[in-house]
N, C-alpha and C. Protein backbone atom coordinates (compact mmCIF):
# COMPACT_ATOMS: atom_id res chain seq x y z
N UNK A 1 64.51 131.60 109.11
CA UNK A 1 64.76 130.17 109.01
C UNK A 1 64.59 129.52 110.37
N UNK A 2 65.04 129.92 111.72
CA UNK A 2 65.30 129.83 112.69
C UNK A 2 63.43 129.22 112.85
N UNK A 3 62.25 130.53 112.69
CA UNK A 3 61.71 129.73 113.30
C UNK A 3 60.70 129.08 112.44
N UNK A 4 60.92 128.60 111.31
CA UNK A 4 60.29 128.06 110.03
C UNK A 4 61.14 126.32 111.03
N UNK A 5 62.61 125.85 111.14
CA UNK A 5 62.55 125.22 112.15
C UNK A 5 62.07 125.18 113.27
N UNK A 6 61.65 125.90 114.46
CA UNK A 6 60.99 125.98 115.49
C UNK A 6 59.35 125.75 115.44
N UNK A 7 58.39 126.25 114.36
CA UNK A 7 57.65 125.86 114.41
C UNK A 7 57.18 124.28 113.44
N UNK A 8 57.72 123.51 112.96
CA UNK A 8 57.92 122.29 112.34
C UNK A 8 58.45 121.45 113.60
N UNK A 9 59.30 121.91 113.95
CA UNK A 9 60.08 120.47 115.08
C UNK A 9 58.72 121.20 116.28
N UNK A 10 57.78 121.63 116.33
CA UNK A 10 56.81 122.06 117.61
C UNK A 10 55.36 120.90 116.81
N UNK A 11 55.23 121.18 115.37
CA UNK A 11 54.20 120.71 115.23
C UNK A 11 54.99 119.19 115.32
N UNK A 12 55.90 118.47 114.76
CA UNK A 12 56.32 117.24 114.70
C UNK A 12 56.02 116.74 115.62
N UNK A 13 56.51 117.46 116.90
CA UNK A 13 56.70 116.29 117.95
C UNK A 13 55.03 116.70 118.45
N UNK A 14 54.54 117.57 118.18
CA UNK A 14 52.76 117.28 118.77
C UNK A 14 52.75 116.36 118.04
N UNK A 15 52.47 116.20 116.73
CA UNK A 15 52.03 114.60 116.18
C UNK A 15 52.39 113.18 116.65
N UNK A 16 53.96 113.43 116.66
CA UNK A 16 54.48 111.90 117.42
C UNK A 16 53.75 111.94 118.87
N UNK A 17 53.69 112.94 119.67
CA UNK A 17 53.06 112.78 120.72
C UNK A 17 51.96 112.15 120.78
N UNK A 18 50.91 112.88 120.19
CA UNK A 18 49.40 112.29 119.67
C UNK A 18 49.33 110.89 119.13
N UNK A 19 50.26 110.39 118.67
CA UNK A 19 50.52 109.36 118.21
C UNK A 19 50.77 108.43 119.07
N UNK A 20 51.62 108.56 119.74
CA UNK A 20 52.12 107.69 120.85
C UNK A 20 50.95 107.36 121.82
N UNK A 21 50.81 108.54 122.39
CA UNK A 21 49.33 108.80 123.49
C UNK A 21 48.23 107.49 122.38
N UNK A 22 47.80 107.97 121.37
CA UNK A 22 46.66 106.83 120.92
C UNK A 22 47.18 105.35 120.93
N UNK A 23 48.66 105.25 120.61
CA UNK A 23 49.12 103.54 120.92
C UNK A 23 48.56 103.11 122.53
N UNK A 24 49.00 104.14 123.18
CA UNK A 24 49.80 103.70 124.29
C UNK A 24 48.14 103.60 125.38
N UNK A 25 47.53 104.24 124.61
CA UNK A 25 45.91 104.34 125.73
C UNK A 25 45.28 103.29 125.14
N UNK A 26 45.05 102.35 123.48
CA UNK A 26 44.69 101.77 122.53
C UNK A 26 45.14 100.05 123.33
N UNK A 27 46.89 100.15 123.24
CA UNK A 27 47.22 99.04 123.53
C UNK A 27 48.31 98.88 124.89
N UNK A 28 48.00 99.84 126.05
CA UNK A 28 48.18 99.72 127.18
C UNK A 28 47.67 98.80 127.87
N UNK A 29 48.55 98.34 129.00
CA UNK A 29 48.27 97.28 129.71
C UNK A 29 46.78 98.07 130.40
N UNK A 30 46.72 99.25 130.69
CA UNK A 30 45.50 99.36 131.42
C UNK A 30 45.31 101.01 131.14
N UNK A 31 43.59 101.08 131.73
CA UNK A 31 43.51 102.75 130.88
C UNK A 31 43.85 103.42 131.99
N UNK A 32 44.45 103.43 133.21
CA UNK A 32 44.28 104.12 134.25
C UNK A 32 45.97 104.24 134.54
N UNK A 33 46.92 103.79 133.48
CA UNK A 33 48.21 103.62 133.74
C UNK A 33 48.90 105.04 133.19
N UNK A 34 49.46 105.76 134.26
CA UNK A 34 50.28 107.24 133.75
C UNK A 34 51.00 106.88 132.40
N UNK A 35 51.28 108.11 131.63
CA UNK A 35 52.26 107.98 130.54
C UNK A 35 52.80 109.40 130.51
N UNK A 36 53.34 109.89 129.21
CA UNK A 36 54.33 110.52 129.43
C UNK A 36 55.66 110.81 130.31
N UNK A 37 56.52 111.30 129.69
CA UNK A 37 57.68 111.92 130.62
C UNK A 37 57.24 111.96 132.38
N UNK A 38 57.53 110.95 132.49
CA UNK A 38 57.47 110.91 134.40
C UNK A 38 56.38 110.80 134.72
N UNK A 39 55.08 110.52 134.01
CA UNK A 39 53.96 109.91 133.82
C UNK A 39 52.87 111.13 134.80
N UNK A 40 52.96 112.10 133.60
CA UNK A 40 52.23 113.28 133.89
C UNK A 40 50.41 113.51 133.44
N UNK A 41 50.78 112.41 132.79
CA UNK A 41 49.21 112.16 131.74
C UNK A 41 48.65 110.83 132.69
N UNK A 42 47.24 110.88 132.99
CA UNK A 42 47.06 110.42 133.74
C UNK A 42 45.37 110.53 134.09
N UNK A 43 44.78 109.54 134.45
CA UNK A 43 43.37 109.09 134.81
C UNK A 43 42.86 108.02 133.54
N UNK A 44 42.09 107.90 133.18
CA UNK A 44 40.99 107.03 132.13
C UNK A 44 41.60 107.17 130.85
N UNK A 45 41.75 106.48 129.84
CA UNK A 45 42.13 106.54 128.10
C UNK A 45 41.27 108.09 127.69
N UNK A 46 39.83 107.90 128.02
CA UNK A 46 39.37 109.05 127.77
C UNK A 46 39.54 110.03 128.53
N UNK A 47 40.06 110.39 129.52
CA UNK A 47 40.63 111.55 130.21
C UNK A 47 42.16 111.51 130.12
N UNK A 48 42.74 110.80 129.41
CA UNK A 48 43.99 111.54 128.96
C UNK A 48 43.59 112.13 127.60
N UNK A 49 43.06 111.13 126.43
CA UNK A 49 42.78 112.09 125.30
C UNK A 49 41.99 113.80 125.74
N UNK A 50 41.32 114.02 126.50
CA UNK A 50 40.53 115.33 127.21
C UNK A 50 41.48 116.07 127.39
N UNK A 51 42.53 115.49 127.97
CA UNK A 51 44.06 116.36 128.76
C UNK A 51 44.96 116.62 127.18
N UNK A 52 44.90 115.73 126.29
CA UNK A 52 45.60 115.98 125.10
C UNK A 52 45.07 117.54 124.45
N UNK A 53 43.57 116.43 124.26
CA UNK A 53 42.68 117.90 123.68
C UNK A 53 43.01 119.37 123.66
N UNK A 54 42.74 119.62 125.70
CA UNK A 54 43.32 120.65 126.32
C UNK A 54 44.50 120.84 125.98
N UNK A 55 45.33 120.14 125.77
CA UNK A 55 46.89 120.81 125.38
C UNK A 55 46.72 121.41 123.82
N UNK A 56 46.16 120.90 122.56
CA UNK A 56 46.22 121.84 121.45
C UNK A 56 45.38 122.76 121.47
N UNK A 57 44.56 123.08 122.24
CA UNK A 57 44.11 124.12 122.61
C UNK A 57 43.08 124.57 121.38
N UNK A 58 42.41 125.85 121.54
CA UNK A 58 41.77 126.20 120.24
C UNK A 58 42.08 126.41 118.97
N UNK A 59 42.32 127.99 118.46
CA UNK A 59 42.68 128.23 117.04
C UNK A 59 43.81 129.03 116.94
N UNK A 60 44.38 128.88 118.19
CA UNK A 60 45.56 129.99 118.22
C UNK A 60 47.01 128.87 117.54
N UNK A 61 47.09 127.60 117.80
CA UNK A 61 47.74 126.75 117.39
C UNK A 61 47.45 126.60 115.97
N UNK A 62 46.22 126.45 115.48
CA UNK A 62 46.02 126.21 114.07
C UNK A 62 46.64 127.84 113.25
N UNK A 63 46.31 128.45 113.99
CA UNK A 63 46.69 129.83 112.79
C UNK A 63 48.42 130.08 113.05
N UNK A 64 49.02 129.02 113.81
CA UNK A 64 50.27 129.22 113.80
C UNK A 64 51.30 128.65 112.52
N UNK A 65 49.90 128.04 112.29
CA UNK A 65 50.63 126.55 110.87
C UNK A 65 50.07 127.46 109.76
N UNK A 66 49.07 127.93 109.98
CA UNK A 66 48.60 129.01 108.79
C UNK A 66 49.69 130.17 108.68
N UNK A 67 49.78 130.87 109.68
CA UNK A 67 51.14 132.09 109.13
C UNK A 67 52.62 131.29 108.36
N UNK A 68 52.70 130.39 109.35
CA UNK A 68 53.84 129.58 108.54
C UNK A 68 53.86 129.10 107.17
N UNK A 69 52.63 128.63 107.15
CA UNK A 69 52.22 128.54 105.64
C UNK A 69 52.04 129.58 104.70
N UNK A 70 51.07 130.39 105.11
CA UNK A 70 51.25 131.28 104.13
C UNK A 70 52.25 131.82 104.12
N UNK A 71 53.16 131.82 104.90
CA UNK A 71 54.46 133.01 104.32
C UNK A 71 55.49 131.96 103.24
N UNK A 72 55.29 130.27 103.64
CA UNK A 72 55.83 129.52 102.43
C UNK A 72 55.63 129.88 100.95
N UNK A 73 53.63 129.99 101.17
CA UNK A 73 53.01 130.44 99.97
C UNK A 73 53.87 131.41 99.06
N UNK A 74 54.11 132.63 99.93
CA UNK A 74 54.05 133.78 99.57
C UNK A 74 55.89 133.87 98.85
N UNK A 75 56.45 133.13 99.37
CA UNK A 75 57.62 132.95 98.85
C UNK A 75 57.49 131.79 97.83
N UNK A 76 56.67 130.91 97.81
CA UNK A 76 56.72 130.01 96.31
C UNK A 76 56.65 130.33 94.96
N UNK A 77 55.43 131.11 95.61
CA UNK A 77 54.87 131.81 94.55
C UNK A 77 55.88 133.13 94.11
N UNK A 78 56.43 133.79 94.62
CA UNK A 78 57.19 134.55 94.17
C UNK A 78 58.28 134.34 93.48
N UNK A 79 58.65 132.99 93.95
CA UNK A 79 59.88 132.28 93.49
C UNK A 79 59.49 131.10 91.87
N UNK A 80 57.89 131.56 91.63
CA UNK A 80 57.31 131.31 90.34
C UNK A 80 57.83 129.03 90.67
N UNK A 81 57.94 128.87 91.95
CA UNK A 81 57.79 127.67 92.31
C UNK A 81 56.76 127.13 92.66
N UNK A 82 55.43 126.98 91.78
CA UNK A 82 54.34 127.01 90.89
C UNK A 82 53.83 125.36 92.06
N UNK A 83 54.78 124.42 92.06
CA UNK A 83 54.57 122.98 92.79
C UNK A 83 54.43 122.98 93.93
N UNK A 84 55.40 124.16 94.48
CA UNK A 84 55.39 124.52 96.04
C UNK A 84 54.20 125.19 96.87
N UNK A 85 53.77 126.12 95.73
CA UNK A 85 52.58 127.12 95.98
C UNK A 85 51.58 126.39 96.04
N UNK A 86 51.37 125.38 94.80
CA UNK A 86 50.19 124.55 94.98
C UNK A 86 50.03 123.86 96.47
N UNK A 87 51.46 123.12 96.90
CA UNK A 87 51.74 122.76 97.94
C UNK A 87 51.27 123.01 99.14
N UNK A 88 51.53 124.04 99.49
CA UNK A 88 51.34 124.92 100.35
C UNK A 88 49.64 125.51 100.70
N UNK A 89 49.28 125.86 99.53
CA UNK A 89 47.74 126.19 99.43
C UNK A 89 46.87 124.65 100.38
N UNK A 90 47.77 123.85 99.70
CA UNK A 90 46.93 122.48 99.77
C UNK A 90 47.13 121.78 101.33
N UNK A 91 47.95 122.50 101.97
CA UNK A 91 48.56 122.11 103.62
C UNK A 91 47.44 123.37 104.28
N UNK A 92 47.66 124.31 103.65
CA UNK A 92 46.69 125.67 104.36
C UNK A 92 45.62 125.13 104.41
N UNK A 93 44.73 124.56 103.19
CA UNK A 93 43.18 124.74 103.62
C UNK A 93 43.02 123.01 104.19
N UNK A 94 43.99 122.37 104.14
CA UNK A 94 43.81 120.80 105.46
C UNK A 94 44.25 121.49 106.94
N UNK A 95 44.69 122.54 107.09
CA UNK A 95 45.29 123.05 108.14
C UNK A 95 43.81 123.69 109.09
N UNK A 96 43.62 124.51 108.18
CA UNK A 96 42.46 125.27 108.58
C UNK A 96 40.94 124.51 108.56
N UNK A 97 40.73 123.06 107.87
CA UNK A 97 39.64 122.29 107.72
C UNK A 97 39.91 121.46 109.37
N UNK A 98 40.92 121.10 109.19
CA UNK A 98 41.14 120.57 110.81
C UNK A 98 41.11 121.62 112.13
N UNK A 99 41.23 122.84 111.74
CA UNK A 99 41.13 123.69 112.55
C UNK A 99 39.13 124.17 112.66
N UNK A 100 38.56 124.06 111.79
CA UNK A 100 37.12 124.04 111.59
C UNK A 100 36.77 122.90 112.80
N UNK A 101 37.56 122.16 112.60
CA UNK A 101 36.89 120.58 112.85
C UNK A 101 36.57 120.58 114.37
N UNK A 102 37.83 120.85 114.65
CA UNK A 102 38.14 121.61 116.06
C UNK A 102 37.71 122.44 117.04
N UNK A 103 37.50 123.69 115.89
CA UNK A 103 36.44 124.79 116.69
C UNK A 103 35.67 125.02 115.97
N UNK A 104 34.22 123.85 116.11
CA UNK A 104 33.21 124.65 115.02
C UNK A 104 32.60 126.05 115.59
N UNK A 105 33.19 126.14 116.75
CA UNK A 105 32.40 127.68 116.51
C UNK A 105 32.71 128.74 115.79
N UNK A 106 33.70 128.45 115.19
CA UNK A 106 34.51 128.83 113.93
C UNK A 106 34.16 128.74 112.53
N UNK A 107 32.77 127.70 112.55
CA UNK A 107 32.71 127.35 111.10
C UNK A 107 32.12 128.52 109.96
N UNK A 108 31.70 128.91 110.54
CA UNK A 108 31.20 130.84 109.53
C UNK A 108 32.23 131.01 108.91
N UNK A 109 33.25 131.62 109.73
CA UNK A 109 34.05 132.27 109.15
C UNK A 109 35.38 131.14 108.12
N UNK A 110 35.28 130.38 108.77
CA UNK A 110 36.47 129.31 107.61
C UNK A 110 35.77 128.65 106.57
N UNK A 111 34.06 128.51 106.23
CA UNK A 111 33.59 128.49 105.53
C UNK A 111 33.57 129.55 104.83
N UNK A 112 33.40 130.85 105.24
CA UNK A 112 33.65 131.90 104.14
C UNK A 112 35.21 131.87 103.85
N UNK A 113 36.08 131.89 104.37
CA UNK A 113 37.48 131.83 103.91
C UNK A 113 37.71 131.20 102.83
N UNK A 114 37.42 129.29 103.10
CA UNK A 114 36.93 128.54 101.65
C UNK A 114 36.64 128.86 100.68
N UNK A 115 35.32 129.52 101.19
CA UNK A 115 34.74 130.16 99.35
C UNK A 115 35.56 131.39 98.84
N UNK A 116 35.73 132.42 99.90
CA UNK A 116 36.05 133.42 99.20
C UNK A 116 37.85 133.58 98.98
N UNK A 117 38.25 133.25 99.63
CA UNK A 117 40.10 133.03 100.18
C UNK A 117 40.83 132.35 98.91
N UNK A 118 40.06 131.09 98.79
CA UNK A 118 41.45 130.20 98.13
C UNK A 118 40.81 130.44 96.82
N UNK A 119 39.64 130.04 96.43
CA UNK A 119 39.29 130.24 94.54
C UNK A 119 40.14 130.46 94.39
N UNK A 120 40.35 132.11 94.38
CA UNK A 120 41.53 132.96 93.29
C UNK A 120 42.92 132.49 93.57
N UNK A 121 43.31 132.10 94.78
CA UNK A 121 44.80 131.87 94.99
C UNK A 121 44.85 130.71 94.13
N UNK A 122 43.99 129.52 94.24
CA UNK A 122 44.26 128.22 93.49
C UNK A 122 44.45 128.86 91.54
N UNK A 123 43.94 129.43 91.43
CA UNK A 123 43.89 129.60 90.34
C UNK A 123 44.45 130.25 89.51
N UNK A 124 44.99 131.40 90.22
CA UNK A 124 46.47 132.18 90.36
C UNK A 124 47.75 131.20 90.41
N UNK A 125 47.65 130.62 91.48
CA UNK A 125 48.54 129.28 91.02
C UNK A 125 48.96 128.36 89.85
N UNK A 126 47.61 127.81 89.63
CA UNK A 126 47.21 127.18 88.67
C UNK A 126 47.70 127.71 87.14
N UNK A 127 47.39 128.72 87.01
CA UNK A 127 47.93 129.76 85.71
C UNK A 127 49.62 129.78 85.27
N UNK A 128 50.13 129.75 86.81
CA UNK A 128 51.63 130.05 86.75
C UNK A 128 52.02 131.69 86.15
N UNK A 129 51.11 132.16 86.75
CA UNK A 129 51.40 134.07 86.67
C UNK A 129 51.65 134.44 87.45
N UNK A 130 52.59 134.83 86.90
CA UNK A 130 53.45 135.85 88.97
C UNK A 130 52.52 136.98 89.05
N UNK A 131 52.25 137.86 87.64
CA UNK A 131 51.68 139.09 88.51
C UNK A 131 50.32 138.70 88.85
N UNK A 132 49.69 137.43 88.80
CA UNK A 132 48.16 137.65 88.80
C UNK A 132 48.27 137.07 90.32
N UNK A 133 49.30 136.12 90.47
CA UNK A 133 49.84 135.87 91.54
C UNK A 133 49.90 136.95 93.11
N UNK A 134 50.80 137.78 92.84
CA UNK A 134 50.95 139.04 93.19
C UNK A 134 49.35 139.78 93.91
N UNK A 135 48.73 139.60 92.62
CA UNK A 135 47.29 140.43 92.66
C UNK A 135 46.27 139.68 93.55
N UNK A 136 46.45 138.51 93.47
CA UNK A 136 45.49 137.99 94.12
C UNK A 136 45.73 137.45 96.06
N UNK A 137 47.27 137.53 95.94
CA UNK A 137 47.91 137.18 97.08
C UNK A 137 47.26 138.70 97.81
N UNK A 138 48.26 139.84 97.49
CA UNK A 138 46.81 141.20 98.23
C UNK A 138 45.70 140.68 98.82
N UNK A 139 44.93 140.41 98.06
CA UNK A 139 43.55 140.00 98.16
C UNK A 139 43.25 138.68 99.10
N UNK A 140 44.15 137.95 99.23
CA UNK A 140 44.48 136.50 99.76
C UNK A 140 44.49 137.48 101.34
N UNK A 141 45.31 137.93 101.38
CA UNK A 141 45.99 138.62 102.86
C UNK A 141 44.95 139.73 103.30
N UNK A 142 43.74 140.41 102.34
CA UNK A 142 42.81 141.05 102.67
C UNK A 142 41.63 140.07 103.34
N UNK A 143 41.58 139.04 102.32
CA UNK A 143 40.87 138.21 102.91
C UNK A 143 40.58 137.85 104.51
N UNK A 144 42.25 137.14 104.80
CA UNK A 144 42.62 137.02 106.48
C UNK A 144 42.16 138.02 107.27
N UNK A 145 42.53 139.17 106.98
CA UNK A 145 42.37 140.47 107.83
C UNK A 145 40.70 140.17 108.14
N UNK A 146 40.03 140.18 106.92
CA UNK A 146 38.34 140.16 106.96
C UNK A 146 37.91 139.42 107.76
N UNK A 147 38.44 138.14 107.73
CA UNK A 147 38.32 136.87 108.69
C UNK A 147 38.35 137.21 109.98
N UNK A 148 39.66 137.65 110.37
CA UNK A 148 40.10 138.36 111.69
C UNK A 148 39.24 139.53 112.55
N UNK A 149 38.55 139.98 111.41
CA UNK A 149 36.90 141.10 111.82
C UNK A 149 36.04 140.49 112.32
N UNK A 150 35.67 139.32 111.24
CA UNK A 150 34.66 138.68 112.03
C UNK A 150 34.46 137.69 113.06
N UNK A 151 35.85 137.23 113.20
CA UNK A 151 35.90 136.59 114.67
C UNK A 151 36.26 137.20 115.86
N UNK A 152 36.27 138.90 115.49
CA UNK A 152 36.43 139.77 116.73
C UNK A 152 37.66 139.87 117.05
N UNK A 153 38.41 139.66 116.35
CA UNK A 153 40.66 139.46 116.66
C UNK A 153 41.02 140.55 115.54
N UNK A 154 40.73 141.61 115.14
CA UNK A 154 40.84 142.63 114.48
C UNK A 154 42.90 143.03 114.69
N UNK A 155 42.85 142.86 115.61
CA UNK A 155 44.04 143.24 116.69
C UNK A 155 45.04 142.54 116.18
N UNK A 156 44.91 141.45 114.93
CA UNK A 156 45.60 140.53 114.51
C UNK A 156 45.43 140.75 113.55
N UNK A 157 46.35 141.90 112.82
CA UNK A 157 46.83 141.97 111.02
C UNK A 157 47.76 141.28 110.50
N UNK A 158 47.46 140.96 109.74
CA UNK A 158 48.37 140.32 108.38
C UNK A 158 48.76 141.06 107.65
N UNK A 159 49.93 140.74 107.39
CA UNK A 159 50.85 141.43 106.57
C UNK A 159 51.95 140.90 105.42
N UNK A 160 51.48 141.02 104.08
CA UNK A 160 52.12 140.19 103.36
C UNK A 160 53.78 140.37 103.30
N UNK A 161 54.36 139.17 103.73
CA UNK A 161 55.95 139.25 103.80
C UNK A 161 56.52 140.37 102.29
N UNK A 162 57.72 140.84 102.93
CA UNK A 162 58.36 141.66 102.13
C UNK A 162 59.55 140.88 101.20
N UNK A 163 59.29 139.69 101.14
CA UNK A 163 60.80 139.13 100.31
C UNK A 163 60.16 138.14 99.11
């Protein structure tokens, strides 16, 4: 639970951040005026968004919202909470489309994820069958692993939660 809070109040306040930063560079008195906390952000509107950029960094942030998610998944669905699962599926692949967006040098492999990843989970869902559920979640979490081959991060297994 601990860090199902920790990573939510991490992504929140990146958003309000991002948020703020686009008011504040948008409808600032000037683009060259510091912001943040003690006014650490700093040079041109477009060289603070650059400095933002640099702060979410590549895909190591996006697959942080993905484990979180899928382990929601993996408990919705177990919990035959059929609305949640859909839920969840439906935060994963906006999670990971923004994470494409981000690093297209990424796009191979989250395009194959797309095709091959969610079909069956959506539809497993969709059914409201726990065991097909079950069966296809395996396969969901084989999937990742496959993913993880071909972007050379092998070193990074998935492992479907035990509860």
């Amino acid at each position: 639970m601990r860090r199902e809070v920790n990573a939510n109040s991490a992504a929140i306040r990146l958003v309000a951040f991002c948020c703020t930063l686009v008011a504040l560079t948008a409808c600032g008195p000037s683009s060259d005026t510091p912001v943040g906390k003690a006014g650490w952000l700093t040079g041109s509107n477009l060289e603070k968004l650059d400095t933002v950029a640099t702060h979410l960094r590549g895909n190591d942030l996006v697959m942080m919202e993905v484990d979180w998610r899928y382990q929601q998944l993996a408990k919705a669905g177990r919990q035959q909470n059929w609305e949640a699962a859909e839920y969840q599926l439906n935060k994963l692949k906006l999670t990971m489309s923004l994470g494409k967006e981000r690093r297209p040098k990424r796009t191979t492999s989250y395009d194959w994820f797309f095709e091959t990843g969610f079909p069956p989970m959506v539809e497993a869902v969709a059914k409201k069958d726990l065991a097909l559920f079950e069966e296809r979640f395996v396969a969901f979490t084989q999937n990742c692993n496959t993913c993880h081959d071909m972007e050379k991060v092998s070193f990074f297994k998935v492992e479907s939660p035990q509860n």
